[in-house]
C-alpha atoms as a PDB file:
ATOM      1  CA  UNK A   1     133.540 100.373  87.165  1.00  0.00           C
ATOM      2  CA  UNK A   2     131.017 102.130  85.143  1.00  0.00           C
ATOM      3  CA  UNK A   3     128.545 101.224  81.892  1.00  0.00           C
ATOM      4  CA  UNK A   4     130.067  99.218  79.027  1.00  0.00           C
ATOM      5  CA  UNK A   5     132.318 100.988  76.606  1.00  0.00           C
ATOM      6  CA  UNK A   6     130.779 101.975  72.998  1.00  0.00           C
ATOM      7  CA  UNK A   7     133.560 103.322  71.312  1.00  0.00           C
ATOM      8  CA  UNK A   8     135.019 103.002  67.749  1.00  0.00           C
ATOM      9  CA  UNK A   9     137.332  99.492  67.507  1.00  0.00           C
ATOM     10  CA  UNK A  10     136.714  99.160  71.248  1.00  0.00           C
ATOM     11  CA  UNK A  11     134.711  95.726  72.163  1.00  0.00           C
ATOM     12  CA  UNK A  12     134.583  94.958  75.889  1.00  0.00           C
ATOM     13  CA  UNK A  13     136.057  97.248  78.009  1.00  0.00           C
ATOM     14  CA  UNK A  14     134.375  99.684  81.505  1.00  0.00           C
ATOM     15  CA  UNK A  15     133.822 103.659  81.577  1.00  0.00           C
ATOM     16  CA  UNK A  16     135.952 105.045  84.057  1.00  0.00           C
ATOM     17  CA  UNK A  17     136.612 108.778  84.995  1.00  0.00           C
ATOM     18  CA  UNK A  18     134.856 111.435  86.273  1.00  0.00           C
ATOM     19  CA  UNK A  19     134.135 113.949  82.495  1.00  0.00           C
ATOM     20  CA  UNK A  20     136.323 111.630  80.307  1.00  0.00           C
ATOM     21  CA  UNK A  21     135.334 108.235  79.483  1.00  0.00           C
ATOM     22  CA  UNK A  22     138.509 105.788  79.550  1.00  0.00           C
ATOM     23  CA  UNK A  23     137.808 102.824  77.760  1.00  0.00           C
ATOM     24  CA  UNK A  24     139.839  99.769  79.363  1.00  0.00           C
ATOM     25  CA  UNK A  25     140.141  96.740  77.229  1.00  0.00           C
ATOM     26  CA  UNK A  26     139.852  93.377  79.715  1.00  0.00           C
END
């Protein structure tokens, strides 16, 4: 798991991925 996800319509969720950030919803 990485820092906290700050994306658009995304609340909660973990960065994961080594150059793309996946935002996971949990």
């Amino acid at each position: 798991l990485g820092p906290p996800c700050i994306l658009r319509g995304t609340r909660g969720g973990y960065c994961n991925g080594k150059k793309v950030c996946v935002c996971r919803n949990r």
